[in-house]
Protein backbone atom coordinates (compact mmCIF):
# COMPACT_ATOMS: atom_id res chain seq x y z
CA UNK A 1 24.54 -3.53 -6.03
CA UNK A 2 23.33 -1.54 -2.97
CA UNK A 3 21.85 0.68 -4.59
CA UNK A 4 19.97 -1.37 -7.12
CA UNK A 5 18.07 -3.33 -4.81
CA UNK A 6 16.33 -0.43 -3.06
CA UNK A 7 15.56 0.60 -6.46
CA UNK A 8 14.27 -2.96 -7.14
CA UNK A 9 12.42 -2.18 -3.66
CA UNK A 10 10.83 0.97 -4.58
CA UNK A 11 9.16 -1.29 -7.50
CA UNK A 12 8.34 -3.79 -5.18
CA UNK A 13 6.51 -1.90 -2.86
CA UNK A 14 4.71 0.32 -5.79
CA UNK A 15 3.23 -3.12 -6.94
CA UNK A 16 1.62 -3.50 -3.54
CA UNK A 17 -2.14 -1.52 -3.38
CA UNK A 18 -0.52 1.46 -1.59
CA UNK A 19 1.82 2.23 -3.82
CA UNK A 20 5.21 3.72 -3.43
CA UNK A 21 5.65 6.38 -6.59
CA UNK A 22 9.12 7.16 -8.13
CA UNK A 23 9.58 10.57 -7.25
CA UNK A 24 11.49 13.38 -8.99
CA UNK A 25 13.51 13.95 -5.98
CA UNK A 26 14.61 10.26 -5.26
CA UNK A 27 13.46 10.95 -1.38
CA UNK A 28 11.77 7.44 -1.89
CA UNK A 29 14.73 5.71 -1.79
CA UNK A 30 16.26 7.70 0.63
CA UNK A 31 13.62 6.68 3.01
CA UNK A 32 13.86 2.98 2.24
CA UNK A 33 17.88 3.37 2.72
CA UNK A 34 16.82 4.92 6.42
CA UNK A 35 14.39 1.85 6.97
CA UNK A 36 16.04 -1.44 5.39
CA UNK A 37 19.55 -2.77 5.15
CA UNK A 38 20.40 -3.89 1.51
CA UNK A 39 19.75 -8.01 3.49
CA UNK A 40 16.36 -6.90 4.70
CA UNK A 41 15.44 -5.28 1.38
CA UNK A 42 15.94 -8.42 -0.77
CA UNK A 43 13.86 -10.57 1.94
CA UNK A 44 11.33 -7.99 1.52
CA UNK A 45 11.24 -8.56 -1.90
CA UNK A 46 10.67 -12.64 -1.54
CA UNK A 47 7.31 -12.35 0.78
CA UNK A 48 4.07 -12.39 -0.42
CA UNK A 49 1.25 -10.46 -0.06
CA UNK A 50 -0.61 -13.43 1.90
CA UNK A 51 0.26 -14.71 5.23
CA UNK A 52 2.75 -17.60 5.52
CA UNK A 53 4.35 -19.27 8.43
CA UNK A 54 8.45 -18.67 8.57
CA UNK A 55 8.84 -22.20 7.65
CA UNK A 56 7.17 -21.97 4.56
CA UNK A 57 8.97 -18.55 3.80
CA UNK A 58 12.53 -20.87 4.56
CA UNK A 59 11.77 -23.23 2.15
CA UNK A 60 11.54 -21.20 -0.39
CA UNK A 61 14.43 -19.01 0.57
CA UNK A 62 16.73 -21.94 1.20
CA UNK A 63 17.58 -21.20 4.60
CA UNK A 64 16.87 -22.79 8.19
CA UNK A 65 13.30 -22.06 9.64
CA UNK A 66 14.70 -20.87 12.81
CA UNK A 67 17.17 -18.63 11.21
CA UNK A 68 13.69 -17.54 8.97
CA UNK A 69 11.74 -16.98 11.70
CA UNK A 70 14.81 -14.63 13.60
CA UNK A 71 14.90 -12.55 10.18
CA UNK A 72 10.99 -12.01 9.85
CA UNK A 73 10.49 -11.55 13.58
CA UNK A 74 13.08 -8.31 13.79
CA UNK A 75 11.85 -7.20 10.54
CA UNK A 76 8.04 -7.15 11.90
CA UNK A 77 9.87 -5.39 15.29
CA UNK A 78 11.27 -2.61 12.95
CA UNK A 79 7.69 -2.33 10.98
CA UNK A 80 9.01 -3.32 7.76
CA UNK A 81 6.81 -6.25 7.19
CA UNK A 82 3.64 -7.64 8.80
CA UNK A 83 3.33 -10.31 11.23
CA UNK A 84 -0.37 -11.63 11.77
CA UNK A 85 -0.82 -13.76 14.89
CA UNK A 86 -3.54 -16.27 14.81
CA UNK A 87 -3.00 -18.22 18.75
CA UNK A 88 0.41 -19.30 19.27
CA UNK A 89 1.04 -19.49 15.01
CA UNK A 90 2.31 -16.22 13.58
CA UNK A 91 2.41 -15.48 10.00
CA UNK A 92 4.35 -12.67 7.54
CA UNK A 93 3.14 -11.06 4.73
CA UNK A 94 5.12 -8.11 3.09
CA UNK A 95 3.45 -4.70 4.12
CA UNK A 96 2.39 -1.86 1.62
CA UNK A 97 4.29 1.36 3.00
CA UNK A 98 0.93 3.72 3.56
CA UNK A 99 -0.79 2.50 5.28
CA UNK A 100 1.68 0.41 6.63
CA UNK A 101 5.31 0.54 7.21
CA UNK A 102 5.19 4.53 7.76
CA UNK A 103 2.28 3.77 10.62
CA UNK A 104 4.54 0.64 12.06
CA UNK A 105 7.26 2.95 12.68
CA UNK A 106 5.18 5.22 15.29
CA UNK A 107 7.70 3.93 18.05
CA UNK A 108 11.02 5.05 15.85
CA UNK A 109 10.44 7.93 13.85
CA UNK A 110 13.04 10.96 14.00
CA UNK A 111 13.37 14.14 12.29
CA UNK A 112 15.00 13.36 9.43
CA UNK A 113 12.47 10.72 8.47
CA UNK A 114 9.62 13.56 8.93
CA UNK A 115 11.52 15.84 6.64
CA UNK A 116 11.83 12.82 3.73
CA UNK A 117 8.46 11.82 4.24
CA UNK A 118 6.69 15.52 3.72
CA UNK A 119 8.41 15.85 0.61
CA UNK A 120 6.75 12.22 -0.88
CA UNK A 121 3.63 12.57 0.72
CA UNK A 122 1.92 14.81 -1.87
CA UNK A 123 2.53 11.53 -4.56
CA UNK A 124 0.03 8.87 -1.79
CA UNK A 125 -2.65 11.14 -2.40
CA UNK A 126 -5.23 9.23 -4.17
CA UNK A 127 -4.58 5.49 -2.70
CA UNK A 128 -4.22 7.13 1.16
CA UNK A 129 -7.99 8.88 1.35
CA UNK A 130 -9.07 5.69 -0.25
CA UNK A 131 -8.26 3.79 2.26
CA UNK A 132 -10.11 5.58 5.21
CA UNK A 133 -13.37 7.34 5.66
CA UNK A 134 -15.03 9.75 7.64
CA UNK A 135 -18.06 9.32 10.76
CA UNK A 136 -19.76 11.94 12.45
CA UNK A 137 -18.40 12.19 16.14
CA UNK A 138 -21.08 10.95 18.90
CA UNK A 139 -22.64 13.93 19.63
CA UNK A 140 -23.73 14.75 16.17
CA UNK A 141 -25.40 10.70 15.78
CA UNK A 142 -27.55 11.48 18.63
CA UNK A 143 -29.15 14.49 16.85
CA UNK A 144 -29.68 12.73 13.40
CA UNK A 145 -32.52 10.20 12.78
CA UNK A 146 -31.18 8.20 10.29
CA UNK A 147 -27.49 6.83 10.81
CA UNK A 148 -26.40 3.14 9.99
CA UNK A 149 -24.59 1.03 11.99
CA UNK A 150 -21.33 1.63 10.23
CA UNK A 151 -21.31 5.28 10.35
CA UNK A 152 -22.04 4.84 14.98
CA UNK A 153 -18.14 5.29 15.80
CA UNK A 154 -19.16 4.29 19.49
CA UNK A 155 -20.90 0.85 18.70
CA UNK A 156 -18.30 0.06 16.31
CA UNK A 157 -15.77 -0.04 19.25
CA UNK A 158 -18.03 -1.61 21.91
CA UNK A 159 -18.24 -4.85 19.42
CA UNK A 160 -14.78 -4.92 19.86
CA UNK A 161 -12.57 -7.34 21.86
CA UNK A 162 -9.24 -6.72 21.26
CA UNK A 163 -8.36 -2.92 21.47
CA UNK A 164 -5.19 -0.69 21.42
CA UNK A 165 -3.99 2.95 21.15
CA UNK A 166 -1.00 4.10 20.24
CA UNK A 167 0.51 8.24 19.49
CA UNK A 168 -1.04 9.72 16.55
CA UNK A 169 2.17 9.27 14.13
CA UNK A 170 1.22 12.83 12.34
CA UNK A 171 0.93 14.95 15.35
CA UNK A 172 4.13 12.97 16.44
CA UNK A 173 5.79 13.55 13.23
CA UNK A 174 4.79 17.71 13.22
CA UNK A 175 5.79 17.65 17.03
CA UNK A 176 9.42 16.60 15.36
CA UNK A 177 9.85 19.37 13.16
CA UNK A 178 9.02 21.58 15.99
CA UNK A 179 5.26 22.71 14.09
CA UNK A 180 3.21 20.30 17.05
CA UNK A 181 -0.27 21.39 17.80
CA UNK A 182 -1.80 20.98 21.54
CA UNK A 183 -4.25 17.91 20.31
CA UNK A 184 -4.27 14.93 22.24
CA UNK A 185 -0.93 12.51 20.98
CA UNK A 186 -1.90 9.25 22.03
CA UNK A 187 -4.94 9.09 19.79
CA UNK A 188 -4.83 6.31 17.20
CA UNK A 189 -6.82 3.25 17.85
CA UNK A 190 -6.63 0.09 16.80
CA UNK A 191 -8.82 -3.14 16.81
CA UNK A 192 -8.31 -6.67 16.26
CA UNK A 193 -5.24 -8.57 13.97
CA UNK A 194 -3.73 -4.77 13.79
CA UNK A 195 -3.87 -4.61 18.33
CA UNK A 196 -2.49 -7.84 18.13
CA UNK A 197 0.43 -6.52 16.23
CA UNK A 198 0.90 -3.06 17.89
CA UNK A 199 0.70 -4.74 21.45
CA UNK A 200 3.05 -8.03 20.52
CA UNK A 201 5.90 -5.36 18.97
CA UNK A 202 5.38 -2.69 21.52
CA UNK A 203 3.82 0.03 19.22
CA UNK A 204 1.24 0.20 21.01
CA UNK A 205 -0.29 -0.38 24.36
CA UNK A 206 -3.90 -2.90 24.97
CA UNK A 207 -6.71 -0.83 26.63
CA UNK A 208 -9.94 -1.68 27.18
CA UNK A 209 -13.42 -0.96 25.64
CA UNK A 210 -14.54 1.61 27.97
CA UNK A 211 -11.05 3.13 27.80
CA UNK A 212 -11.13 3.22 24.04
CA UNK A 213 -14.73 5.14 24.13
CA UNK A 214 -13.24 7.94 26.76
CA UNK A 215 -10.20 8.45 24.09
CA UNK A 216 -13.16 9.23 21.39
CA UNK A 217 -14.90 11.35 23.52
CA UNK A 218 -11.26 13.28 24.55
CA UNK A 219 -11.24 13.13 20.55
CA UNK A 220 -14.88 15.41 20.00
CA UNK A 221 -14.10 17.82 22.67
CA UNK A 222 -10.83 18.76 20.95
CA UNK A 223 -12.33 18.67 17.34
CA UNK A 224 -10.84 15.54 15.85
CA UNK A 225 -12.40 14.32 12.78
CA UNK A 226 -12.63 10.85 13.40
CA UNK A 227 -11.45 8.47 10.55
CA UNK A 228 -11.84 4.50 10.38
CA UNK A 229 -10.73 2.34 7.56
CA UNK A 230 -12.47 2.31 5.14
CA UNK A 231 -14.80 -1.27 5.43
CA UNK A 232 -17.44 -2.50 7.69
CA UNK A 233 -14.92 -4.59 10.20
CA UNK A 234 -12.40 -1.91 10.35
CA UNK A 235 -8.65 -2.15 11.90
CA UNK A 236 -8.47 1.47 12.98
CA UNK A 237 -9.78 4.67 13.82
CA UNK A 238 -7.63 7.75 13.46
CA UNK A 239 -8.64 11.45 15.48
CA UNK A 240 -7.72 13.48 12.60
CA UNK A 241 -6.58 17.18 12.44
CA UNK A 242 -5.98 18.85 9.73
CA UNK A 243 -2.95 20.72 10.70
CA UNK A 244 -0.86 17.55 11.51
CA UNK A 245 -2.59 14.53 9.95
CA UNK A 246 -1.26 13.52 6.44
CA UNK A 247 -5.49 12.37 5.27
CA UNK A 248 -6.63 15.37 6.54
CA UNK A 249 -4.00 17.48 4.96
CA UNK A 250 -4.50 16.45 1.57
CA UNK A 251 -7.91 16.38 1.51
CA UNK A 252 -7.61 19.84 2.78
CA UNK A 253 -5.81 20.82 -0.79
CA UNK A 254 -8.55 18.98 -2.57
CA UNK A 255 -10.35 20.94 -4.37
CA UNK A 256 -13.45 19.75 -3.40
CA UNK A 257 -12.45 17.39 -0.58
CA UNK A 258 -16.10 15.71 -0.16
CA UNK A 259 -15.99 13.89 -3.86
CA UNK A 260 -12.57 12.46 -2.52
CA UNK A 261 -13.52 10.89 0.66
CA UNK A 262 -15.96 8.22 1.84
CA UNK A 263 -18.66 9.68 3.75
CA UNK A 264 -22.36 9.63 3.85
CA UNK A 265 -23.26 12.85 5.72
CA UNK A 266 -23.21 16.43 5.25
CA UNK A 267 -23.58 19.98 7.15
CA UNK A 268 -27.11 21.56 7.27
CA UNK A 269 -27.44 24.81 8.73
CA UNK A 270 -31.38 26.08 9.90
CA UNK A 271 -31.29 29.68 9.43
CA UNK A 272 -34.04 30.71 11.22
CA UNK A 273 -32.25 29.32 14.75
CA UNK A 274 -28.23 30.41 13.79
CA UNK A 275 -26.95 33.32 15.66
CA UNK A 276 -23.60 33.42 13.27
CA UNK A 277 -21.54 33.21 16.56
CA UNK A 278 -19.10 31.39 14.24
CA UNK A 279 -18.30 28.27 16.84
CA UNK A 280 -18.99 26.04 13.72
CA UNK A 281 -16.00 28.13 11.51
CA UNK A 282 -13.56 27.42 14.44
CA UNK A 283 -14.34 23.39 14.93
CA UNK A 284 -14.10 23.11 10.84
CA UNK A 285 -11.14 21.43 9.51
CA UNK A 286 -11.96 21.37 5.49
CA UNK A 287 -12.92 25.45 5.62
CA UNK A 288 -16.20 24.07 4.78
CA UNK A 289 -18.63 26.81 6.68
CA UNK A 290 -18.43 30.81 5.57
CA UNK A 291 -20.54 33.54 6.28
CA UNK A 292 -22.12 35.17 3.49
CA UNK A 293 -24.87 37.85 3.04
CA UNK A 294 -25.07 38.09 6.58
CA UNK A 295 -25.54 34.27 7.36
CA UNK A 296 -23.75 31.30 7.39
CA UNK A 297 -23.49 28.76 4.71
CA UNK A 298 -22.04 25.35 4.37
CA UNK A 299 -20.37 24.69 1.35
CA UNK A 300 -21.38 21.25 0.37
CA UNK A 301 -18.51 20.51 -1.87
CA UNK A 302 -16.02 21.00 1.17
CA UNK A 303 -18.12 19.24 3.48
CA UNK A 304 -17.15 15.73 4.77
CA UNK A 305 -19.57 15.14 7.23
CA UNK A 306 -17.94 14.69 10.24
CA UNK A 307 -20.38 16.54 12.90
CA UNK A 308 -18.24 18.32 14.48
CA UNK A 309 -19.79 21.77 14.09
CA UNK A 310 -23.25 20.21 15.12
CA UNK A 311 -21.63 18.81 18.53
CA UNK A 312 -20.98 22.26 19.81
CA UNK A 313 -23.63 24.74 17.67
CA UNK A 314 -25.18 26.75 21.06
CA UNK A 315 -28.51 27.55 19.37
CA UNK A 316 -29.03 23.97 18.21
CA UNK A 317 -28.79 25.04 14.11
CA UNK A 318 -26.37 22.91 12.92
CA UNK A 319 -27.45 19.38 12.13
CA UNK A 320 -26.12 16.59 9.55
CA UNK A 321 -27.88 15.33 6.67
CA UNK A 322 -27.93 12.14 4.22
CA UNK A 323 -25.39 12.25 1.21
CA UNK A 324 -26.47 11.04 -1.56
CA UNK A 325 -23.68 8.28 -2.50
CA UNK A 326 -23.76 5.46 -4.60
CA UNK A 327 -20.42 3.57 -3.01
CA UNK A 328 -20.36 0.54 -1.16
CA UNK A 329 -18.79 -0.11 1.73
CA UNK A 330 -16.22 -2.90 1.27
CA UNK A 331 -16.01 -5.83 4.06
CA UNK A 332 -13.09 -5.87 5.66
CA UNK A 333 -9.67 -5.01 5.34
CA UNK A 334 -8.28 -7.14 2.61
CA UNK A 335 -11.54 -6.62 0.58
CA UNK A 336 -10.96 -2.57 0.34
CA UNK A 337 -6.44 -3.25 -0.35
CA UNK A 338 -8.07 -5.48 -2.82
CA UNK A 339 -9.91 -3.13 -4.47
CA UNK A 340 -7.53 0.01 -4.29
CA UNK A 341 -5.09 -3.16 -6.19
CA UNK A 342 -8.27 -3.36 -9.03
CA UNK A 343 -8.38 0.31 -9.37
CA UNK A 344 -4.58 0.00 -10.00
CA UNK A 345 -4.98 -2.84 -12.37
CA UNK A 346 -2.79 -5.18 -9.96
CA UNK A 347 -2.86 -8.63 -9.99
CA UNK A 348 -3.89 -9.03 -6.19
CA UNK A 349 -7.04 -6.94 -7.31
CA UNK A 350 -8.34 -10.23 -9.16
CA UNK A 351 -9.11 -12.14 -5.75
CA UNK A 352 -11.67 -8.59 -4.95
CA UNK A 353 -14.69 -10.69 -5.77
CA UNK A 354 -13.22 -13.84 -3.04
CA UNK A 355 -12.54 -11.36 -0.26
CA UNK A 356 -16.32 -9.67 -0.94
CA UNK A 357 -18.04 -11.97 1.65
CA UNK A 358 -14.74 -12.49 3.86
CA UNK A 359 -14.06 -11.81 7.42
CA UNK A 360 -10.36 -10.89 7.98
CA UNK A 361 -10.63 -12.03 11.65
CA UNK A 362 -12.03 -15.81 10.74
CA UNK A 363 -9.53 -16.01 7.33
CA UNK A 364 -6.40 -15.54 9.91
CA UNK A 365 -8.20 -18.34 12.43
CA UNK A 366 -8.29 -20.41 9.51
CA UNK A 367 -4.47 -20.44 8.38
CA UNK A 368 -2.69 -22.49 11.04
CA UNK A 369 -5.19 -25.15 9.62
CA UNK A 370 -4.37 -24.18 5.82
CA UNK A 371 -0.92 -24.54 5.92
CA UNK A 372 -0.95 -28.06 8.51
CA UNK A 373 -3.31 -29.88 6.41
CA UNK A 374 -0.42 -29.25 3.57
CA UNK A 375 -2.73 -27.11 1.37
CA UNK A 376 -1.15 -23.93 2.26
CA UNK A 377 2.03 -23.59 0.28
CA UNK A 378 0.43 -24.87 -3.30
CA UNK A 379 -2.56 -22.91 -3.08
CA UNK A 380 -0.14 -19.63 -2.14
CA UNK A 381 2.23 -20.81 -4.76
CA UNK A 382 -0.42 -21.37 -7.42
CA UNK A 383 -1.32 -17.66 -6.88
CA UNK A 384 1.43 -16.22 -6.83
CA UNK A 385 2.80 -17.79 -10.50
CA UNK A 386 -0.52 -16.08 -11.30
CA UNK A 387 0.96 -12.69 -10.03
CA UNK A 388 -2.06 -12.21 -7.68
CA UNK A 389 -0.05 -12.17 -4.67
């Protein structure tokens, strides 16, 4: 019976945009025997992927709301499900495992949990880079002409105003297994309903704007590739390298990691002023910049735009271009899971068109009102029989 219900899990979670793959190996499981007891897993498995209060989730379970609420709470402590606080109301929702449960347990991870994880990693490929995209760093928006506001990493976090950082959980994870790289640790920020959680479960600790800006300039100087979700209000930002960081690494083994990834700038290289000192080879984390015929040359199907060799070119001949790119930038967070669910053919990928014009921020205001004017639990219920949630 134990081991059925992680099974049942595993299929669980896989129906969630993320995805969780059946691997050959069975390391899956292992991980979700590390992470859940056999109770947890089967309360797992009777959320939704919408936010409800713990009396609603009671009700339908059959249990006491207080003894509901003391489940869900040390469940969203652990990082096995999500807890969305909206003033003194707070709401669960089951969490997809990438990105979610593995980032939740930043504050808990241990050596044996790296080694489990490396070996599944390689089957998140496609729905991981989906989910994030790449900026240039500041230095490289100041010396192109045409940017839009989405793609300026620095006003995106000054029209913030609720901010956190935690530890990178790759360069944690790679510290672990004893193969840690020098880059700064505490590195990962995050914005909004995700602070909210990392501050209120202690994965996390609340800075301030100004505080958040000196981290992303800590970030350029030590040649992190800077990576926010991928939508206009994003959740995160993650100062990537591609020796620790799971995007970055598979990207890395794309083939042609700039067809993969979200981004709307490239690497231009003005002959006539490069000295081929090679700074731009060294800062490079997708091998993107060679030297050929006696000059360098930026290979533009490595390329993902991220500005880093133009921040610290010494003759000035590295600059960033336009990408041609026909995607669109979804709105928020639950817009771009619904979307990765579409591309999956998942039922939560019908409500995609709903979330188009949402706000996350405003839809989670809006739910201590949903569910007390008693129109909560039928609409939830009425989309769930649908198999949309």
């Amino acid at each position: 019976m134990a081991e059925t219900v992680y099974v049942e899990l595993r299929e669980f979670l896989d129906r969630l945009p993320g995805g969780y793959p059946e691997t050959p190996t069975g390391k899956e499981l292992d991980i979700l025997r590390k992470f859940f007891t056999p109770e947890e897993a089967e309360l797992t498995m009777k959320l939704r992927q919408f936010p409800e209060p713990a009396g609603a989730i009671a009700k339908r379970l059959g249990i006491p709301a207080a003894e509901a609420e003391q489940k869900l709470e040390s469940m969203a402590r652990k990082g096995l499900i999500l807890s969305l606080r909206s003033g003194k109301d707070r709401f669960y929702q089951a969490a997809q495992f990438v990105v979610g449960i593995h980032e939740f347990h930043v504050d808990s991870i241990d050596r044996e949990y790296v080694e489990l994880a490396e070996e599944i990693d390689p089957y998140f490929a496609d729905t991981v880079v989906k989910q994030f995209r790449v900026v240039p760093v500041n230095s490289a928006v100041e010396a192109t002409t045409t940017i839009g506001s989405y793609d300026m990493v620095r006003e995106m976090v000054k029209g913030q105003t609720e901010v956190a950082v935690a530890d990178c959980i790759c360069r944690k994870a790679q510290h672990l297994v004893d193969r840690g790289c020098d880059k700064p640790l505490e590195s990962c920020l995050i914005f909004g309903l995700g602070a909210r959680y990392y501050v209120d479960y202690g994965k996390g600790r609340k800075i301030d704007v100004d505080e958040a800006l000196k981290i992303l300039d800590r970030a350029e100087e030590a040649g992190l590739v800077l990576a926010p979700t991928n939508c206009k209000e994003i959740i995160n930002i993650c100062c990537c390298c591609s020796c620790c960081c799971g995007v970055l690494k598979l990207l890395k083994m794309h083939e042609r990691p700039a067809e993969a990834v979200y981004t709307n700038f490239q690497a231009r290289i003005d002959s006539d002023l490069c000295n081929e000192c090679e700074t731009c080879v060294e800062r490079c984390q997708m091998e993107a910049l060679v030297s050929r015929e006696g000059s360098m040359r930026v290979d533009p199907d490595r390329c993902i735009g991220c500005g880093l060799c133009v921040s610290t070119c010494p003759s000035g001949a590295m600059s960033l271009i336009s990408r041609p790119s026909d995607l669109v930038l979804p709105e928020g967070q639950m817009h771009m899971t619904a979307l990765l669910a579409r591309d999956r053919g998942l039922g939560f990928g019908k409500l995609a068109p709903l979330m188009k014009g949402g706000n996350d921020e405003a839809s989670v205001k809006r739910l201590p009102l949903l569910y007390k004017s008693g129109l909560g639990r039928p609409l939830v219920n009425f989309m769930a029989k649908r198999g949309w949630i």
